[in-house]
Protein backbone atom coordinates (compact mmCIF):
# COMPACT_ATOMS: atom_id res chain seq x y z
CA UNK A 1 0.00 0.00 0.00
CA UNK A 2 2.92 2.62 0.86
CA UNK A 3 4.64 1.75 -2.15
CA UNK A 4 1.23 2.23 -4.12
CA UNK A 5 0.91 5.85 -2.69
CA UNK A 6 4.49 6.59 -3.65
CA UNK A 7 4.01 5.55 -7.35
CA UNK A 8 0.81 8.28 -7.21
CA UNK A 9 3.13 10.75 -5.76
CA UNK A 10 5.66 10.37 -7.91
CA UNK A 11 3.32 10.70 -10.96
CA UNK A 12 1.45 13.75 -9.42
CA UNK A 13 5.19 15.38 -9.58
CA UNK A 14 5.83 14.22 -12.54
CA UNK A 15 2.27 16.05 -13.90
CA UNK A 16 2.47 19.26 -12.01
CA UNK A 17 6.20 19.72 -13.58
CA UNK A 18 5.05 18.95 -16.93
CA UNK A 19 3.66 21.86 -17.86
CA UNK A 20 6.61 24.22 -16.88
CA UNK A 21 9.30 22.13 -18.67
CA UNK A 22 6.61 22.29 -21.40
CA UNK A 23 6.65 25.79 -21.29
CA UNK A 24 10.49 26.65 -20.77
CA UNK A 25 11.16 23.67 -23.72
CA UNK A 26 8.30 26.16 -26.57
CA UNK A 27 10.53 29.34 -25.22
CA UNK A 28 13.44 28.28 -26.24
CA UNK A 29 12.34 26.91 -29.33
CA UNK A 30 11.03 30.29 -29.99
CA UNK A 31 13.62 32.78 -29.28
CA UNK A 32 15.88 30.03 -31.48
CA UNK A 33 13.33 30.24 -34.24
CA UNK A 34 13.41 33.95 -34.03
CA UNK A 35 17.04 34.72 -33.61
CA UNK A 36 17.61 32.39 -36.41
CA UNK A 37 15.03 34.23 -38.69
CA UNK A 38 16.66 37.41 -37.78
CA UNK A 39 20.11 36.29 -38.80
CA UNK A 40 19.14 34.64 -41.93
CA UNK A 41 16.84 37.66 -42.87
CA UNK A 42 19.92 40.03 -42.61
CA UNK A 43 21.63 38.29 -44.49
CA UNK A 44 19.51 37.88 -47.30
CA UNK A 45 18.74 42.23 -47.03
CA UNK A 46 22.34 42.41 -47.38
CA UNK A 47 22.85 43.80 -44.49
CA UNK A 48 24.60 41.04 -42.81
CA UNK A 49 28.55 39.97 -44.06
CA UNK A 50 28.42 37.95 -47.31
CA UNK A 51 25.02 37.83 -48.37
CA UNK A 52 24.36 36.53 -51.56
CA UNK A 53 24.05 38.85 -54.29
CA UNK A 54 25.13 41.52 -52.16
CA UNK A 55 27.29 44.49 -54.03
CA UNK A 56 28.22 47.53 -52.58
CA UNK A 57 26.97 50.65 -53.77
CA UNK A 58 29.81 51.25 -56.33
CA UNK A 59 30.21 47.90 -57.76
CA UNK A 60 25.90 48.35 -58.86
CA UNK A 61 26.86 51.19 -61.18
CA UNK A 62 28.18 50.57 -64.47
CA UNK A 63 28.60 52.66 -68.01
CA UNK A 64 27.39 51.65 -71.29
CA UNK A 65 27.07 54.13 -74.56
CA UNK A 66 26.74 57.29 -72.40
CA UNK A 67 24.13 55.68 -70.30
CA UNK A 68 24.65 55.13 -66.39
CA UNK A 69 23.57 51.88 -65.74
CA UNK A 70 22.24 51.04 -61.54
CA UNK A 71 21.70 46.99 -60.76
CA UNK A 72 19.65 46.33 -57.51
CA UNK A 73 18.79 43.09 -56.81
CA UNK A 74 15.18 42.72 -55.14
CA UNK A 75 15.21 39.59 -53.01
CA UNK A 76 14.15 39.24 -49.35
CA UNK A 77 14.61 43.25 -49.73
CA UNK A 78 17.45 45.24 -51.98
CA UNK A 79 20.23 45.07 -52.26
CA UNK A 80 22.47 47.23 -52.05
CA UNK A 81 20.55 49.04 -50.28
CA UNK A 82 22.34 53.09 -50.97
CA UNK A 83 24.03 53.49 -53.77
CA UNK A 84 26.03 56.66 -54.90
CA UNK A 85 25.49 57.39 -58.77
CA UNK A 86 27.65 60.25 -61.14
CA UNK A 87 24.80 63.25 -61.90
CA UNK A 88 24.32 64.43 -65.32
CA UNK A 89 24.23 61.39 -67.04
CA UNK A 90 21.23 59.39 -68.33
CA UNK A 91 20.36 56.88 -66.09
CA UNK A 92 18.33 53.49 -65.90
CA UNK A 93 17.82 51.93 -62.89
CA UNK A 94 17.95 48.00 -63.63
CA UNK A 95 15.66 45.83 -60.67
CA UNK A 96 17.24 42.51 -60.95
CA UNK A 97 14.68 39.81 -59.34
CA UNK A 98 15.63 35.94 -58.55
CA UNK A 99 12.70 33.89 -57.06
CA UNK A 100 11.26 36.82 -55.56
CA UNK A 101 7.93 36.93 -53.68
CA UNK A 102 7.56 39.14 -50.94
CA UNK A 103 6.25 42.54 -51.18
CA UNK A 104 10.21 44.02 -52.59
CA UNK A 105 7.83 43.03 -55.87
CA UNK A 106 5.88 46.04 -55.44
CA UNK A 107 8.66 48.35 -55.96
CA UNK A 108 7.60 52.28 -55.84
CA UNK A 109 9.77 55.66 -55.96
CA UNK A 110 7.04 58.07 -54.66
CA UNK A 111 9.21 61.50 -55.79
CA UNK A 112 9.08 60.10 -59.44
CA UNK A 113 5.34 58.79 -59.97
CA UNK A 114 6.91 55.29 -60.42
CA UNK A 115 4.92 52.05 -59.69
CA UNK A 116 6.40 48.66 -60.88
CA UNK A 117 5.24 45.15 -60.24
CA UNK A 118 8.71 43.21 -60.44
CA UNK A 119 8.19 39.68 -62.05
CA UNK A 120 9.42 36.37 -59.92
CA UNK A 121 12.65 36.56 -62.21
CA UNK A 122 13.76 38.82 -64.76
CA UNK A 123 15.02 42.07 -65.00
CA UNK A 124 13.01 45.45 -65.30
CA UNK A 125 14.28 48.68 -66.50
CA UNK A 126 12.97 51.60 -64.75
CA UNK A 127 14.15 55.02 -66.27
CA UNK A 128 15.63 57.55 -63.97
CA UNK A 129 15.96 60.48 -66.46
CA UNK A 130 19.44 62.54 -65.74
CA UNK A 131 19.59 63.95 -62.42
CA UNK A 132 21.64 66.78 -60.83
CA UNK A 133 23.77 66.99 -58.35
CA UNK A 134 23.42 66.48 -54.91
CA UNK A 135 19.44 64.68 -56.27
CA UNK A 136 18.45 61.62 -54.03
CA UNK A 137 15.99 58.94 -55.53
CA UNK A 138 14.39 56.93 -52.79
CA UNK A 139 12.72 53.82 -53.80
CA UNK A 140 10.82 51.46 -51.47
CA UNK A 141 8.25 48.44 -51.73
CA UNK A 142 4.57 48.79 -51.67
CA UNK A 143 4.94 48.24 -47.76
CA UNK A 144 7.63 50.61 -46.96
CA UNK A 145 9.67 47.30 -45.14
CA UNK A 146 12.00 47.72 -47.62
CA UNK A 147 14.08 50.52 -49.13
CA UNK A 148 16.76 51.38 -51.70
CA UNK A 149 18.88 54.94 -51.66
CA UNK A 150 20.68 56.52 -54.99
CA UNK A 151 22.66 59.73 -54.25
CA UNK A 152 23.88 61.47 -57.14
CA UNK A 153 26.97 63.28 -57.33
């Protein structure tokens, strides 16, 4: 009989502490889950060292046949995400896209009257007209998570 009573004990423990390991076990699971999305999701925005795709700001403009040339790519945000550009040049602003779903799709530059559904892959040329010095063209997606940043010079 005593030893009957100590097998109920033991399992009304065993209940009661259940639900706190439980607990403890889905927070940690969590804050992993989240710190890992954060990391990743840098990384991706180019913010974080060595993300794919990544250029810096210089390495995204190029000349061709008098034309200023600007590659961002839009994936998991843009990237890079400010740019400095030469003013008083013709320029075309080239959105590069690679399996891209989010809302970076939706790309917008409010100043300019610009609104541009990005396909899943491809490339779209948005013209950016010749702009003077010290000119700024902000572009962002339809949600404003995301942003891009050409200074001209």
């Amino acid at each position: 009989m005593a030893k009957q009573r100590e097998i109920e004990r033991q399992k009304e423990v065993i209940v009661t502490v259940s639900p706190g390991v439980l607990v403890l076990v889905l927070i940690v699971i969590t804050v992993g889950s989240f710190l890992t999305y954060r990391i990743t999701s840098s990384a991706s925005n180019g913010v974080g060292a060595g993300a794919q795709g990544d250029k810096s700001g210089s390495e995204a403009v190029t000349e061709k046949d008098g034309k200023q040339i600007i590659t961002v790519l839009a994936r998991g945000g843009y990237s890079p995400r400010t740019i400095t550009a030469k003013a008083g040049i013709p320029t075309t602003l080239v959105m590069k896209t690679e399996n891209s779903y989010g809302c970076e799709r939706a790309f917008r530059i409010p100043k300019m009257g610009i609104a541009q559904t990005l396909p899943e892959t491809g490339l779209t040329e948005i013209d950016l007209g010749t702009q003077a010095a010290g000119a700024r063209v902000s572009g962002t997606c339809s949600m404003g998570m995301y942003s891009v940043s050409i200074n001209f010079n």
